[in-house]
PDB file of N, CA and C in Angstrom:
ATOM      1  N   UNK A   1     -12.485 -18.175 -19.789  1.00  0.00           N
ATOM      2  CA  UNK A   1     -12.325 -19.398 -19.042  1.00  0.00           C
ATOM      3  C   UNK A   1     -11.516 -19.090 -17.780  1.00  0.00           C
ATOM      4  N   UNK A   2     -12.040 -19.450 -16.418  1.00  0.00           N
ATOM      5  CA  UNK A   2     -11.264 -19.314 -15.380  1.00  0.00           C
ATOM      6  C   UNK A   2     -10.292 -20.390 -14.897  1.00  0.00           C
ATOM      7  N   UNK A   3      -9.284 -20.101 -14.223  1.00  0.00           N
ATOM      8  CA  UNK A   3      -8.253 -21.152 -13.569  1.00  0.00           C
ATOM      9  C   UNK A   3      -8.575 -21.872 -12.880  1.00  0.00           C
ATOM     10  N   UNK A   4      -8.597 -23.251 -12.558  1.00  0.00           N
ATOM     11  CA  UNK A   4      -8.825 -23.910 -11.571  1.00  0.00           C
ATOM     12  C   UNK A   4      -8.106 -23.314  -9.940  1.00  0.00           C
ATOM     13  N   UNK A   5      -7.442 -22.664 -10.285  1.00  0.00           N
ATOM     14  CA  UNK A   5      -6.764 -21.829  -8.905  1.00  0.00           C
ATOM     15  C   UNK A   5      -6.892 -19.971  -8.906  1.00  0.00           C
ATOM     16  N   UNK A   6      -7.366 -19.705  -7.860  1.00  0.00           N
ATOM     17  CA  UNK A   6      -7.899 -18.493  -7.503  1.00  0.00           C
ATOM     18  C   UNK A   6      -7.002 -18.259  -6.743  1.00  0.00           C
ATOM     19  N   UNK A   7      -6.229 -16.802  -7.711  1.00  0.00           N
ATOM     20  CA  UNK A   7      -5.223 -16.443  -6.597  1.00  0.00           C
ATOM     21  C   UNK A   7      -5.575 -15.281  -6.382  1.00  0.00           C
ATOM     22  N   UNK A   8      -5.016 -14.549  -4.876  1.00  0.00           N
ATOM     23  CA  UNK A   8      -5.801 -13.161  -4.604  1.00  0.00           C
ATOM     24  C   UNK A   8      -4.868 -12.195  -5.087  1.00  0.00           C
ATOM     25  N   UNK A   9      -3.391 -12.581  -5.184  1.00  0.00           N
ATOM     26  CA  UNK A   9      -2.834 -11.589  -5.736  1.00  0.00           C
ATOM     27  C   UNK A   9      -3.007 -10.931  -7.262  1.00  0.00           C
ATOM     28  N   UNK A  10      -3.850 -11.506  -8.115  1.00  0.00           N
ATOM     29  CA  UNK A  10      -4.537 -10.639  -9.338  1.00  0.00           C
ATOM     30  C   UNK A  10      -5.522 -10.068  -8.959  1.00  0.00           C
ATOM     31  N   UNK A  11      -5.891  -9.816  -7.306  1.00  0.00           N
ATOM     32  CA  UNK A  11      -7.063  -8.866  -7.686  1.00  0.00           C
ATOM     33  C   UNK A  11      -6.589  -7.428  -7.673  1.00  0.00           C
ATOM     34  N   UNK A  12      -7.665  -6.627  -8.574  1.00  0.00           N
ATOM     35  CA  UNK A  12      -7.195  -5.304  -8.508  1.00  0.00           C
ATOM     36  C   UNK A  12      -6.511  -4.756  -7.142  1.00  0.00           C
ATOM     37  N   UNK A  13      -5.725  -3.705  -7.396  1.00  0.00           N
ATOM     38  CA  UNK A  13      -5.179  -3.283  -5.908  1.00  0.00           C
ATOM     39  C   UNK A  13      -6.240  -2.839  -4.864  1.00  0.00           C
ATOM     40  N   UNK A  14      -7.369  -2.193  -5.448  1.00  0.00           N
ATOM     41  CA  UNK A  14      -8.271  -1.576  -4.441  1.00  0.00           C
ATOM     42  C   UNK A  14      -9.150  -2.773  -4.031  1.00  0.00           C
ATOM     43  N   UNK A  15      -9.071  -3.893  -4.186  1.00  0.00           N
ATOM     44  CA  UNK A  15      -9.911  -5.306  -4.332  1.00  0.00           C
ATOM     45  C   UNK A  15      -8.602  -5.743  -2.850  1.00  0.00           C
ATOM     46  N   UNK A  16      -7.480  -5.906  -3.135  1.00  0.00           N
ATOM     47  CA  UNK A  16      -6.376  -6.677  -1.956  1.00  0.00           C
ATOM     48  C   UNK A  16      -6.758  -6.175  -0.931  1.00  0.00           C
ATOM     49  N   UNK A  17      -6.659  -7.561   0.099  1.00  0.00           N
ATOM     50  CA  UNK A  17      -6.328  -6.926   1.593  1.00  0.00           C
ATOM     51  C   UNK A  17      -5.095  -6.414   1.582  1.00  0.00           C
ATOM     52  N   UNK A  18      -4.796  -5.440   2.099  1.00  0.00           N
ATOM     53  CA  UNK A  18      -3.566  -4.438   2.327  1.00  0.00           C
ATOM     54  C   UNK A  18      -2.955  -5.425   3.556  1.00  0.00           C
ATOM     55  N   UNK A  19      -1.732  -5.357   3.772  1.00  0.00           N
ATOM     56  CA  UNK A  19      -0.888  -5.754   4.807  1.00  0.00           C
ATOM     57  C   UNK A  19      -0.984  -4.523   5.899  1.00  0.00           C
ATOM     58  N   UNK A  20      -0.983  -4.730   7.200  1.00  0.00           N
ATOM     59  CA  UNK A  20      -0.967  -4.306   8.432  1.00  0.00           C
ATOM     60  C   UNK A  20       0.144  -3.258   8.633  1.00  0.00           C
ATOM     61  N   UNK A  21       0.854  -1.725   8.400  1.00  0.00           N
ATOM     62  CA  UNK A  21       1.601  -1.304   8.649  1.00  0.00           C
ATOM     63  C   UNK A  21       2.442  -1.913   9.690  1.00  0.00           C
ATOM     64  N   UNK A  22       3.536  -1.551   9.877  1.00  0.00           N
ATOM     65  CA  UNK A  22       4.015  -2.351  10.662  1.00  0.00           C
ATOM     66  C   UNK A  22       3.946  -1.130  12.139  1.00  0.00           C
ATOM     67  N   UNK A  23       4.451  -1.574  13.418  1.00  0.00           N
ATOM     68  CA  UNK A  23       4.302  -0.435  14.150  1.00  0.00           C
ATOM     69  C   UNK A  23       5.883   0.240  14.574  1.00  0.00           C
ATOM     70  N   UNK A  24       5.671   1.314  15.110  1.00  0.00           N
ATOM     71  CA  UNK A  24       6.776   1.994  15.176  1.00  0.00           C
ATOM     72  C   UNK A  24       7.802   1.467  16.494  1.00  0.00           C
ATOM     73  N   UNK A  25       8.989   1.466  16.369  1.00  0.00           N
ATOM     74  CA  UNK A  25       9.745   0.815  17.141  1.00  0.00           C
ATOM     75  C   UNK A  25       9.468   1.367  19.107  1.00  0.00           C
ATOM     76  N   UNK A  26       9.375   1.028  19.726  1.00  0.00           N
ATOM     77  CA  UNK A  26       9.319   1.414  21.337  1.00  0.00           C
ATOM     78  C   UNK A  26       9.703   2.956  21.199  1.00  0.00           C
ATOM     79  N   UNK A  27      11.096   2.527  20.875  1.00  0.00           N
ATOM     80  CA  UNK A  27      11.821   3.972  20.858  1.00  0.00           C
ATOM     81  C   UNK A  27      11.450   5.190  20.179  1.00  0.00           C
ATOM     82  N   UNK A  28      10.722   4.645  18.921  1.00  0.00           N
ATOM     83  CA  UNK A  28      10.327   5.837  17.878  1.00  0.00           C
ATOM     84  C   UNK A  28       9.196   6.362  18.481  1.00  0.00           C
ATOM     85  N   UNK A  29       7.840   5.334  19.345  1.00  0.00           N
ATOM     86  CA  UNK A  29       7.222   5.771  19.647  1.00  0.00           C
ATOM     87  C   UNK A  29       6.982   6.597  20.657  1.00  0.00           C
ATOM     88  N   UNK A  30       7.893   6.310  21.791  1.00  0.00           N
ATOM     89  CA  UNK A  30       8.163   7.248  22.750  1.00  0.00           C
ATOM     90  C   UNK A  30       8.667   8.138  22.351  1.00  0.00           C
ATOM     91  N   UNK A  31       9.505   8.307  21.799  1.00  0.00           N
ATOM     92  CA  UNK A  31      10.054  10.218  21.066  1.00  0.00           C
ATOM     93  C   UNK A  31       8.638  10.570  20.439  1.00  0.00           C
ATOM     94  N   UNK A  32       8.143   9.819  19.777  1.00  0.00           N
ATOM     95  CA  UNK A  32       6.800  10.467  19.173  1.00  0.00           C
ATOM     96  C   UNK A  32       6.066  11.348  19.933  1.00  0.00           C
ATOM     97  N   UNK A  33       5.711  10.628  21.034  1.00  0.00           N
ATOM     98  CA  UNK A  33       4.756  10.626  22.231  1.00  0.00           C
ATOM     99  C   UNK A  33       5.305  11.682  23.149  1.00  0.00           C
ATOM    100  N   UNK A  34       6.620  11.955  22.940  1.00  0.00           N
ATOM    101  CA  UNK A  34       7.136  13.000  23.936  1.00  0.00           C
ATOM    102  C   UNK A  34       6.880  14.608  23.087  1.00  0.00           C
ATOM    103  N   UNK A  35       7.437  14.007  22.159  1.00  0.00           N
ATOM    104  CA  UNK A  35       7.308  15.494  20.970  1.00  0.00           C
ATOM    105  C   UNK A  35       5.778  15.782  21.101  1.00  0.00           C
ATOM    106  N   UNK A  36       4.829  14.759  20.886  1.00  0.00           N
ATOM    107  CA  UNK A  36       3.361  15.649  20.896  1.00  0.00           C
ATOM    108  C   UNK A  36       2.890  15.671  22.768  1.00  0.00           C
ATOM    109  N   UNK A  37       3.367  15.488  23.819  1.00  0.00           N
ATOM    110  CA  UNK A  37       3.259  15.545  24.666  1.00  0.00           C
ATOM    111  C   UNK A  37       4.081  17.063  24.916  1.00  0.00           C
ATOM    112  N   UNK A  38       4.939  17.229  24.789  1.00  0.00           N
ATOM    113  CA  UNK A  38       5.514  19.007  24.353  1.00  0.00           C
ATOM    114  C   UNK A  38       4.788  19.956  23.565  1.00  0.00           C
ATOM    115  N   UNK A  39       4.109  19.587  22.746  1.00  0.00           N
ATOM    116  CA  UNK A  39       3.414  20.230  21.257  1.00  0.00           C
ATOM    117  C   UNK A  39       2.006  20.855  22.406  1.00  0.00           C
ATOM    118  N   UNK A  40       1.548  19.826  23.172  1.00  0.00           N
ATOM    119  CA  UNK A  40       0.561  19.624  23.930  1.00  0.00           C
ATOM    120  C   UNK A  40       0.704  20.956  25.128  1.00  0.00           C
ATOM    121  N   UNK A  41       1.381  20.624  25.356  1.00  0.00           N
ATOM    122  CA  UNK A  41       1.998  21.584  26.659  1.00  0.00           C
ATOM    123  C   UNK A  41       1.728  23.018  26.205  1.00  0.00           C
ATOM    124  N   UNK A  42       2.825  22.971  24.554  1.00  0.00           N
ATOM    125  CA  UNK A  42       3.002  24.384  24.910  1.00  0.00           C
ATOM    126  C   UNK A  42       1.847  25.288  24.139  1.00  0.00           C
ATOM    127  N   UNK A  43       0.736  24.642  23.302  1.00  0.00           N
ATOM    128  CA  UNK A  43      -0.102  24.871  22.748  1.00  0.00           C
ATOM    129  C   UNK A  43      -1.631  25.276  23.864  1.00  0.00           C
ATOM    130  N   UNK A  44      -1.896  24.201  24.779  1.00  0.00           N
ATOM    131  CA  UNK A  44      -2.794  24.200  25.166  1.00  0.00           C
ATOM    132  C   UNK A  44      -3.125  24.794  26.836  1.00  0.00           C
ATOM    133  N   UNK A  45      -3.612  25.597  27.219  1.00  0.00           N
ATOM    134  CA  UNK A  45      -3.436  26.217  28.930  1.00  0.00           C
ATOM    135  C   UNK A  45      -3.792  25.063  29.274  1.00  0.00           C
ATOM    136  N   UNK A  46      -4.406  23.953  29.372  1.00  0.00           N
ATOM    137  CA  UNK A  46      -4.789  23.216  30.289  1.00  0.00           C
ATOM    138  C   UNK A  46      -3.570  21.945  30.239  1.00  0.00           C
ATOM    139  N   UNK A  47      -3.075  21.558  31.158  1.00  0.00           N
ATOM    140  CA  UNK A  47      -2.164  19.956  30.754  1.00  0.00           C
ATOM    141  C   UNK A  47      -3.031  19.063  30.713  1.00  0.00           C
ATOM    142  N   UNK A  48      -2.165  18.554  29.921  1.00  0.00           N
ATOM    143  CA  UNK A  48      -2.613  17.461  29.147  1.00  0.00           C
ATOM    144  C   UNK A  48      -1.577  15.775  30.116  1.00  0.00           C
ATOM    145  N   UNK A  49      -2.738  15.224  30.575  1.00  0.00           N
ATOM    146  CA  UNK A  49      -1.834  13.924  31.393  1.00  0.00           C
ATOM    147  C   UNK A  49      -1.016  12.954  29.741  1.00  0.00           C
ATOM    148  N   UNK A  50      -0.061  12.339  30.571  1.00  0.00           N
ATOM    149  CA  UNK A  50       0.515  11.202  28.785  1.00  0.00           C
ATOM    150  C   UNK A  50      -0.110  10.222  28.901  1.00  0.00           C
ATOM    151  N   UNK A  51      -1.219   9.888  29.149  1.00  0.00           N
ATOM    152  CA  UNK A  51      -2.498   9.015  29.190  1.00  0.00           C
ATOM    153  C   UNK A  51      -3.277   9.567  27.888  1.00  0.00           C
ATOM    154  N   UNK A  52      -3.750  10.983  28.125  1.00  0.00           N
ATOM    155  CA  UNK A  52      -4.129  11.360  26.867  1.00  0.00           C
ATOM    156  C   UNK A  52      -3.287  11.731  25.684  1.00  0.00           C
ATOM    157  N   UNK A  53      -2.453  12.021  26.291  1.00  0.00           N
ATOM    158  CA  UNK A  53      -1.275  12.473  24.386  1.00  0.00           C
ATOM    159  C   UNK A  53      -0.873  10.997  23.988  1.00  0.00           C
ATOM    160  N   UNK A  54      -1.069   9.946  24.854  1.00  0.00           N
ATOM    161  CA  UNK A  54      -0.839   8.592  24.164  1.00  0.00           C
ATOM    162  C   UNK A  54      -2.148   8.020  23.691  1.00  0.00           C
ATOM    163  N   UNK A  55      -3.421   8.479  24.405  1.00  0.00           N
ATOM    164  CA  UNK A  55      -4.379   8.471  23.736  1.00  0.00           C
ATOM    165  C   UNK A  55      -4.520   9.020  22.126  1.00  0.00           C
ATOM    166  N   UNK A  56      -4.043  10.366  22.157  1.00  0.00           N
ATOM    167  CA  UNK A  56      -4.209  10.938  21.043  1.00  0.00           C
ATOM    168  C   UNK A  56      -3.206  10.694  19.544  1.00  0.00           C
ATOM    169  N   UNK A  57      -2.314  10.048  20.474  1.00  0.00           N
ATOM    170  CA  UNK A  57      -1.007   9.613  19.815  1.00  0.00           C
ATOM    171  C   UNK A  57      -1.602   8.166  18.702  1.00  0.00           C
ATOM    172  N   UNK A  58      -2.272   7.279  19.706  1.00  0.00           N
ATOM    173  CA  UNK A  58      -2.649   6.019  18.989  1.00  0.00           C
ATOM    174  C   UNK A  58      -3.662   6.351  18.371  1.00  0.00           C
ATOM    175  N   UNK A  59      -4.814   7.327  18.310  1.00  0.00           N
ATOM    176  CA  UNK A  59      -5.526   7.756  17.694  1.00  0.00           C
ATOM    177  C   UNK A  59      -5.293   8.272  16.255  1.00  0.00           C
ATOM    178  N   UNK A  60      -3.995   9.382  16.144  1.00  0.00           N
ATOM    179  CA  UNK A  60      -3.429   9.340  15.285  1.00  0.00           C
ATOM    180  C   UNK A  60      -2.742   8.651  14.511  1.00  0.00           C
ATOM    181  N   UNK A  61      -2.593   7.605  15.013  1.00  0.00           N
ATOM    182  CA  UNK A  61      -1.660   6.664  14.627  1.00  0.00           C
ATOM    183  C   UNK A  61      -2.425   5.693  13.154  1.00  0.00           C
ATOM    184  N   UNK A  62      -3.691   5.618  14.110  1.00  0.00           N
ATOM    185  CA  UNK A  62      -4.859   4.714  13.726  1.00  0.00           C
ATOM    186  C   UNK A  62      -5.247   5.321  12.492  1.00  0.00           C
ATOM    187  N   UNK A  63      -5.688   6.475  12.691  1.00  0.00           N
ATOM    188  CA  UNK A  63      -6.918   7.371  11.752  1.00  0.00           C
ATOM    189  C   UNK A  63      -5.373   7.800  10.550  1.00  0.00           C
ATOM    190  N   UNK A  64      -4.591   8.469  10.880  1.00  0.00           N
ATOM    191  CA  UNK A  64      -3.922   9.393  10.126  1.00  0.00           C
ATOM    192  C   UNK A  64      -3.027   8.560   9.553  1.00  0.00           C
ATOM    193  N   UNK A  65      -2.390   7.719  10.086  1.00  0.00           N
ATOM    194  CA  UNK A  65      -1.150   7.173   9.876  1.00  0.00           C
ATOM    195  C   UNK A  65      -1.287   6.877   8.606  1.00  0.00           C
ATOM    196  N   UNK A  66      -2.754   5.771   8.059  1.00  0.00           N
ATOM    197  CA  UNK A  66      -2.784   5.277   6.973  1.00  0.00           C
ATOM    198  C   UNK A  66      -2.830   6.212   5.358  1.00  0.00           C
ATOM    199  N   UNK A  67      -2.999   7.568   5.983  1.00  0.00           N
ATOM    200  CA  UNK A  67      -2.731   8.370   5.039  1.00  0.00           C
ATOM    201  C   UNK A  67      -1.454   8.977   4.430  1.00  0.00           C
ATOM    202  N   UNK A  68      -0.738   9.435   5.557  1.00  0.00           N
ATOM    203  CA  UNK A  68       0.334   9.360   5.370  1.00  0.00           C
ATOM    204  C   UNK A  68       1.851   8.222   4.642  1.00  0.00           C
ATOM    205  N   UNK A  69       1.005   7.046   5.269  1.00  0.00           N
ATOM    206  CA  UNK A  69       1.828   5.887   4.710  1.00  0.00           C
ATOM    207  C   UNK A  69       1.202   5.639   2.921  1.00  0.00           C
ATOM    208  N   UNK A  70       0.284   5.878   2.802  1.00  0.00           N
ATOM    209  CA  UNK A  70      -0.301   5.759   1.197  1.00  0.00           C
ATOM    210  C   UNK A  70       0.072   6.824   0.509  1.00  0.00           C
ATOM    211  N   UNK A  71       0.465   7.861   1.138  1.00  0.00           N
ATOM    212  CA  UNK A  71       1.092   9.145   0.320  1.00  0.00           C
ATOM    213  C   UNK A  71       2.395   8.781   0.141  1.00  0.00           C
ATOM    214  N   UNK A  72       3.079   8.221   1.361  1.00  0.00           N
ATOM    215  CA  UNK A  72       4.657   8.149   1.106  1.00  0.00           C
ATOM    216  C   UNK A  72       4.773   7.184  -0.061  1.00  0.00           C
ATOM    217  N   UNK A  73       3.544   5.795  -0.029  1.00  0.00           N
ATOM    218  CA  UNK A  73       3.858   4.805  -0.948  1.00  0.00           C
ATOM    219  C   UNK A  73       3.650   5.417  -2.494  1.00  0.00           C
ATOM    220  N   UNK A  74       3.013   6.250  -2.760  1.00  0.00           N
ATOM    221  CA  UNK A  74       2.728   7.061  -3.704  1.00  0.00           C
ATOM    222  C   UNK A  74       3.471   7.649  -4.290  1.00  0.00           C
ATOM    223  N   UNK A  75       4.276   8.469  -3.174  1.00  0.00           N
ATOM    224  CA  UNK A  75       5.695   9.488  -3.388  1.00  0.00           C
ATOM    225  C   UNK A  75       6.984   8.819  -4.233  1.00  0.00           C
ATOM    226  N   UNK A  76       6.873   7.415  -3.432  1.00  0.00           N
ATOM    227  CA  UNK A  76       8.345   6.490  -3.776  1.00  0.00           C
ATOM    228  C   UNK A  76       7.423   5.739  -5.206  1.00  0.00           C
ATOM    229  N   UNK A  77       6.360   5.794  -5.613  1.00  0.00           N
ATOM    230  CA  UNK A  77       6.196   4.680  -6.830  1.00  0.00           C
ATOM    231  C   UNK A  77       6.660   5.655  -7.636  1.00  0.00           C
ATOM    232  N   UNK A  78       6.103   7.360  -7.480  1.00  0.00           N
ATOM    233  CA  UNK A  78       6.497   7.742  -8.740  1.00  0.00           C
ATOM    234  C   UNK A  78       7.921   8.123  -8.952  1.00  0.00           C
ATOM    235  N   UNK A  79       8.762   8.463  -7.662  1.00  0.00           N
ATOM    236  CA  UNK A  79      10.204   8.033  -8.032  1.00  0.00           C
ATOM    237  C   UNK A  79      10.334   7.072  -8.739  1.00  0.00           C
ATOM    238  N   UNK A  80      10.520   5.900  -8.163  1.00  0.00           N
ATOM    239  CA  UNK A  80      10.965   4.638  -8.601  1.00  0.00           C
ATOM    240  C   UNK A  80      10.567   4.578 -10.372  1.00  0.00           C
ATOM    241  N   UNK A  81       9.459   4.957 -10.428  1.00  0.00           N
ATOM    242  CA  UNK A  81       8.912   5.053 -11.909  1.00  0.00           C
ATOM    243  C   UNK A  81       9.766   6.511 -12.735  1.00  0.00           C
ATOM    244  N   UNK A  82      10.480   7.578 -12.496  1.00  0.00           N
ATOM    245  CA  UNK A  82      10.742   8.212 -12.958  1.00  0.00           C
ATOM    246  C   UNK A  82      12.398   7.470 -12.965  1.00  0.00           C
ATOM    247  N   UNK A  83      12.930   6.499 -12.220  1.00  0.00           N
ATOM    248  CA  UNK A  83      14.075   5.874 -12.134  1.00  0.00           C
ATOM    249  C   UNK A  83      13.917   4.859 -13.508  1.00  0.00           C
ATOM    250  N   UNK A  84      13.317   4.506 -13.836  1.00  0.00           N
ATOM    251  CA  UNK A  84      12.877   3.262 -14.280  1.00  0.00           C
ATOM    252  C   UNK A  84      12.963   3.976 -15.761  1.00  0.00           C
ATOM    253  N   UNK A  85      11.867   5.330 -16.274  1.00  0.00           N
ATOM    254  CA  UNK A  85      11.991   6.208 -16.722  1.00  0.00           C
ATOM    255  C   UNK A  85      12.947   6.102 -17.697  1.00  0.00           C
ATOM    256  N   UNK A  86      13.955   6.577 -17.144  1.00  0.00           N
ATOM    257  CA  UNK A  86      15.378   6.891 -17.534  1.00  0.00           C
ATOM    258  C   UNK A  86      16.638   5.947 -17.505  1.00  0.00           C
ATOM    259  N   UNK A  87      15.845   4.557 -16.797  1.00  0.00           N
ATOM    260  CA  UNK A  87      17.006   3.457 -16.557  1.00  0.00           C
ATOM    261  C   UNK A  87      18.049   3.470 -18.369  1.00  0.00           C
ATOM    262  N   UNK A  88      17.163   3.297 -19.346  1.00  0.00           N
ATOM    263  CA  UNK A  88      17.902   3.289 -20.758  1.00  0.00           C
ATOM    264  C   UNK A  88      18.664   4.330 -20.820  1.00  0.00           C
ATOM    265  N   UNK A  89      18.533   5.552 -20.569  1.00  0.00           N
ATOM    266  CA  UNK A  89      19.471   6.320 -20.683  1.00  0.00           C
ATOM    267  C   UNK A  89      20.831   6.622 -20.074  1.00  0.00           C
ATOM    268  N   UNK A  90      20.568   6.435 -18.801  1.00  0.00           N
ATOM    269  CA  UNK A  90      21.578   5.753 -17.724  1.00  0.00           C
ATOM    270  C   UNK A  90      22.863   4.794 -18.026  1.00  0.00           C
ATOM    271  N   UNK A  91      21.918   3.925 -17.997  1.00  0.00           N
ATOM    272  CA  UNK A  91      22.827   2.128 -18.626  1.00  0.00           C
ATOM    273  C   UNK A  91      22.910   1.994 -20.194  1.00  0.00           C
ATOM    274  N   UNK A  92      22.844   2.900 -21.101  1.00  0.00           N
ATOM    275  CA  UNK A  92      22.747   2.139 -22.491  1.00  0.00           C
ATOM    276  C   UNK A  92      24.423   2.629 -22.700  1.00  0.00           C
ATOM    277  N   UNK A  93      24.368   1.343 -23.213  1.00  0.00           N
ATOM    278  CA  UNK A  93      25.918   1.065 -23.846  1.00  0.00           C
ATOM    279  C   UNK A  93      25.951   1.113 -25.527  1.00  0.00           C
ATOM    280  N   UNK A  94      26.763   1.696 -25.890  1.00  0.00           N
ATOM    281  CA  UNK A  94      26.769   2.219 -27.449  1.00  0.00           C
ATOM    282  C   UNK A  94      27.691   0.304 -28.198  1.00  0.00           C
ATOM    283  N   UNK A  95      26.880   0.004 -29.098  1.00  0.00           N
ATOM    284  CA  UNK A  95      27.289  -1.582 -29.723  1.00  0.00           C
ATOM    285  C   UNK A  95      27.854  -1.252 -30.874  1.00  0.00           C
ATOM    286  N   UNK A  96      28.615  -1.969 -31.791  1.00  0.00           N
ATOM    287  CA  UNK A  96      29.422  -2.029 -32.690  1.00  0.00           C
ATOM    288  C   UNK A  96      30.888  -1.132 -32.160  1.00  0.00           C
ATOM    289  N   UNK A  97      31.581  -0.895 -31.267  1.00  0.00           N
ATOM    290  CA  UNK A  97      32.566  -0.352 -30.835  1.00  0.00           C
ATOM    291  C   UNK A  97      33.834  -0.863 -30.902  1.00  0.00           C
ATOM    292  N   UNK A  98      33.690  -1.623 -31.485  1.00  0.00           N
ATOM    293  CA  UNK A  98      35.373  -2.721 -31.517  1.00  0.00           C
ATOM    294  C   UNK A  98      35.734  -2.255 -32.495  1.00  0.00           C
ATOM    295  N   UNK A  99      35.356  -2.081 -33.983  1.00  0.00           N
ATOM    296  CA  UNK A  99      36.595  -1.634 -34.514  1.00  0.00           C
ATOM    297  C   UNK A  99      36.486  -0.049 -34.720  1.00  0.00           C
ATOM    298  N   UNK A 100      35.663   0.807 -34.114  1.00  0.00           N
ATOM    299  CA  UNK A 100      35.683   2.269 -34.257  1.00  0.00           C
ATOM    300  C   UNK A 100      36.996   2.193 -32.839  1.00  0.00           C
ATOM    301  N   UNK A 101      36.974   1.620 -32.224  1.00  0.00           N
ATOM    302  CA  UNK A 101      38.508   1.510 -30.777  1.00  0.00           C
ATOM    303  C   UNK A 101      39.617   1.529 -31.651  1.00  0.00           C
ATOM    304  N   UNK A 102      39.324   0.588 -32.952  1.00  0.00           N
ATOM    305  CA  UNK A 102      40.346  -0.349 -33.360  1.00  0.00           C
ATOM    306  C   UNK A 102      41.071   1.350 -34.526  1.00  0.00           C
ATOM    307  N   UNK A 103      40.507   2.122 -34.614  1.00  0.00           N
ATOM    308  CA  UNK A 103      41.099   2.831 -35.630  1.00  0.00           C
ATOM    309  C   UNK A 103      41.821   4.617 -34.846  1.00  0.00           C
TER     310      UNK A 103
END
């Protein structure tokens, strides 16, 4: 029997629209853009204008990024899950202790 309300957050994960990475701050992106604008330089005989390494930059950004960000999210679940893991062992507190204190 189904719910009169259809919510999207039970659909499987590969079923969700994913949320929009967010983008990298001005600042992060310009250091980005400078570092592969250097990378560029010293790799390639021909220069490269920062028209194209920002070309190639948002390109990467686009194509690659989302891989990288699904690996990192990957990286931190199975932390978090190896935290989680071991949370009982961590936090467990030994019970009946009042009168084994008491002697």
């Amino acid at each position: 029997m189904h719910s009169a309300s259809w919510n999207p957050a039970h659909r499987p994960a590969k079923h969700r629209k994913a949320e929009a990475m967010k983008p990298l701050s001005p600042t992060l992106r310009k250091e980005a853009v400078t570092s592969l604008e250097q990378f560029c330089d010293e790799q390639f005989d021909e220069p490269v204008g920062n028209l194209a390494v920002e070309a190639l930059f948002d390109f990467m950004v686009a194509e690659l990024g989302p891989l990288f960000y699904n690996q990192g999210v990957k990286d931190a679940q199975a932390r978090i899950q190896g935290v989680i893991t071991d949370l009982d062992q961590e936090v467990y507190q030994e019970p009946f202790t009042y009168w084994r204190r008491k002697r």
